[in-house]
N, C-alpha and C. Protein backbone atom coordinates (compact mmCIF):
# COMPACT_ATOMS: atom_id res chain seq x y z
N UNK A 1 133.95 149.62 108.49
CA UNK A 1 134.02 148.17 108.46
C UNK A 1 132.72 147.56 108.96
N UNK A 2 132.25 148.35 110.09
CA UNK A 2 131.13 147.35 110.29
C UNK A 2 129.70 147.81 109.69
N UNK A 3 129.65 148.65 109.08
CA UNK A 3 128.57 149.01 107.86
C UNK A 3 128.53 147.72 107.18
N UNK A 4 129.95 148.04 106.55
CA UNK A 4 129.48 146.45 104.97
C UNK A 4 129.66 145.52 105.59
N UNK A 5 129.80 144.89 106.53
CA UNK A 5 129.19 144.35 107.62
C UNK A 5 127.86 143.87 107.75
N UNK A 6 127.33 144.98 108.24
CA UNK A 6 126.12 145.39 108.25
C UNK A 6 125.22 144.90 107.12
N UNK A 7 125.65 146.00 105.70
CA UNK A 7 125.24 145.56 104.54
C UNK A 7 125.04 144.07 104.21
N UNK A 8 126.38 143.57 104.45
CA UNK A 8 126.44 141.86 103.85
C UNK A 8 125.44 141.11 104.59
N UNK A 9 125.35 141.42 106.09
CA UNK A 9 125.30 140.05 106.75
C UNK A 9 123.54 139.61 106.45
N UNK A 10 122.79 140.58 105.91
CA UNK A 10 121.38 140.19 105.84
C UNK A 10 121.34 139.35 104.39
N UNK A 11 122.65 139.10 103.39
CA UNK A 11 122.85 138.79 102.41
C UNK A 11 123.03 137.24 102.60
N UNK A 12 124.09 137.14 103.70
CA UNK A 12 124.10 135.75 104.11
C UNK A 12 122.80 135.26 104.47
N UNK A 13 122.32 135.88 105.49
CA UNK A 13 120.81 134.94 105.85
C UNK A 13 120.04 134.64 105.07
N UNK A 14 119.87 135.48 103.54
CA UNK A 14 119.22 135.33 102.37
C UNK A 14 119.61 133.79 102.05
N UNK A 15 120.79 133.80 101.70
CA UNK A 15 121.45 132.57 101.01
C UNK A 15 121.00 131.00 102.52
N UNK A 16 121.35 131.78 103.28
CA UNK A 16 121.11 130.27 104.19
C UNK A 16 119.50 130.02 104.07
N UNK A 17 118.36 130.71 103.90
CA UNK A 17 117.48 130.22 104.20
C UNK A 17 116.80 129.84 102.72
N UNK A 18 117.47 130.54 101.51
CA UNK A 18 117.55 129.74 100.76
C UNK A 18 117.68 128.33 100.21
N UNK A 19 119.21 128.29 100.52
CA UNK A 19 119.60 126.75 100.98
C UNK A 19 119.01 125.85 101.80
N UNK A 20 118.30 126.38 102.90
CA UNK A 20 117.90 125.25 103.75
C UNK A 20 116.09 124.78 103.04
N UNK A 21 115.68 126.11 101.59
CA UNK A 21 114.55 125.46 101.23
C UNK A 21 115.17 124.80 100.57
N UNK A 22 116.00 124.73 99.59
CA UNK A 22 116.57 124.00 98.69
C UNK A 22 116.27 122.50 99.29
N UNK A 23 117.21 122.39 99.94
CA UNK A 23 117.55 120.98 100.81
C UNK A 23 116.17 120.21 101.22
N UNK A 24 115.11 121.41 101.77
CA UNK A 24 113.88 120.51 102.27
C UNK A 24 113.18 119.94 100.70
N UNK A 25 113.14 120.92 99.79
CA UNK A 25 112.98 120.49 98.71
C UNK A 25 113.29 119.23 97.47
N UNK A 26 114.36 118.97 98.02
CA UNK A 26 114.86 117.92 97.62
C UNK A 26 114.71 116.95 98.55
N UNK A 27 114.97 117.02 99.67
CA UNK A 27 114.71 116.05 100.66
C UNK A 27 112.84 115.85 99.97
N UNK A 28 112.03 116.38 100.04
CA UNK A 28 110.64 115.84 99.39
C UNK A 28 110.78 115.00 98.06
N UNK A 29 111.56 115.58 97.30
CA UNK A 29 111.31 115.09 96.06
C UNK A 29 112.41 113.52 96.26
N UNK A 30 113.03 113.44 97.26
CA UNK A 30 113.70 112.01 96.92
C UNK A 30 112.76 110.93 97.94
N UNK A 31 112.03 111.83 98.73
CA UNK A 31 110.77 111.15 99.50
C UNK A 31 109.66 110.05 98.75
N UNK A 32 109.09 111.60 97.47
CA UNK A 32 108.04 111.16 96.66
C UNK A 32 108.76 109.41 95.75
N UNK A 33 110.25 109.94 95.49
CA UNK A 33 110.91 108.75 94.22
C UNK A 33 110.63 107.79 95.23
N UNK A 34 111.31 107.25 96.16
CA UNK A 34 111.34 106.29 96.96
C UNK A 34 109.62 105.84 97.28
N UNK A 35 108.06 106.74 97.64
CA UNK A 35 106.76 106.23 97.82
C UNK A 35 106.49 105.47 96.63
N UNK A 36 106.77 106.19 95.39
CA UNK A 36 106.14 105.68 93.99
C UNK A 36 107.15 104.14 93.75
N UNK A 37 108.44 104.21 94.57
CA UNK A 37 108.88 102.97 94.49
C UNK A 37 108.49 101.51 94.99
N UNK A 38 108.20 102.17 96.28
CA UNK A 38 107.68 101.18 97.54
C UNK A 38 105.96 100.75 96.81
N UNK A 39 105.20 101.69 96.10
CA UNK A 39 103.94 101.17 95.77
C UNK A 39 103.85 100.31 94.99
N UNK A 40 104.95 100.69 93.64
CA UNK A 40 105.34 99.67 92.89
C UNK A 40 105.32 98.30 92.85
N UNK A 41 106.70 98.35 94.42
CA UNK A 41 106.98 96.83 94.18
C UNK A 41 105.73 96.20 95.50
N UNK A 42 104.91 96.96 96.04
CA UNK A 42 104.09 96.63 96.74
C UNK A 42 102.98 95.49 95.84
N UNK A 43 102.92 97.00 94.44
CA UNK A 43 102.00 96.08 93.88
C UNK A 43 102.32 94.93 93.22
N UNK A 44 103.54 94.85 92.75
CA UNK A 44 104.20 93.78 92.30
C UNK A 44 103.63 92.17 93.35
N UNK A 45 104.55 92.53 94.54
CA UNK A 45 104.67 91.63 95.37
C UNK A 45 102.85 90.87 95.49
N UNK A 46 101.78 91.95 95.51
CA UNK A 46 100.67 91.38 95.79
C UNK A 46 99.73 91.10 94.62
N UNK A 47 100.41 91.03 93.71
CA UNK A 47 100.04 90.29 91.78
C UNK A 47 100.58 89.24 91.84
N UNK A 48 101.95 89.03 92.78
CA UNK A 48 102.40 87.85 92.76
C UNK A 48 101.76 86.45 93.42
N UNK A 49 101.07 86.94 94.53
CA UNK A 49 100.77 86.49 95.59
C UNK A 49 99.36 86.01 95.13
N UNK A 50 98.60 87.11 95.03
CA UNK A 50 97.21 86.67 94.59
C UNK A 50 97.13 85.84 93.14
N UNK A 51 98.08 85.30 92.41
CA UNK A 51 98.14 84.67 91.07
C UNK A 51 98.82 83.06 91.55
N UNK A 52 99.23 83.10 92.47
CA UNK A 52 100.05 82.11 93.06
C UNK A 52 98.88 81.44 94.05
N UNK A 53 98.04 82.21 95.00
CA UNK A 53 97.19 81.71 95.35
C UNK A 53 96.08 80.46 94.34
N UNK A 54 95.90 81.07 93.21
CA UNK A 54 94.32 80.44 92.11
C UNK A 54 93.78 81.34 92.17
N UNK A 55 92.88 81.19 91.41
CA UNK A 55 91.11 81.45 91.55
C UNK A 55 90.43 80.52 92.27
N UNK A 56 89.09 81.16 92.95
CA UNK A 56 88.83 80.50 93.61
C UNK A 56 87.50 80.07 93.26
N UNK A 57 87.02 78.13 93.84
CA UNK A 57 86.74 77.69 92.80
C UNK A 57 85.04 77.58 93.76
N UNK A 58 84.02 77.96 92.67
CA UNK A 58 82.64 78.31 93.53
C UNK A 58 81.63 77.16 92.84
C-alpha cells in the first residue's frame, strides 16, 4: 500500500504545480486584456480632451 503510494504521490505534485502554472498563466494573460484596455480608453479619454481644448492660436 504504501509503494503506490509512493508511486502516485510524485504524480500529484506533477499536476499541482502544473496547475498552479496554469493559473499564473492566465492570471497574466487577463492582466495583459485589461493593460491594452486601460491604454485604449486612456487614449480615447486624451483625444477627447485635447480636441475639446482647440488649437492653439499663434
Amino acid at each position: 500500500m504504501s509503494t503506490a503510494l509512493a508511486l502516485v504521490l510524485p504524480v500529484f505534485a506533477d499536476a499541482a504545480e502544473e496547475g498552479k502554472k496554469v493559473l499564473i498563466g492566465m492570471l497574466l494573460v487577463g492582466l495583459t486584456f485589461i493593460a491594452v484596455i486601460a491604454l485604449g480608453e486612456t487614449s480615447k479619454y486624451l483625444k477627447h480632451r485635447r480636441k475639446a481644448r482647440g488649437r492653439a492660436s499663434y
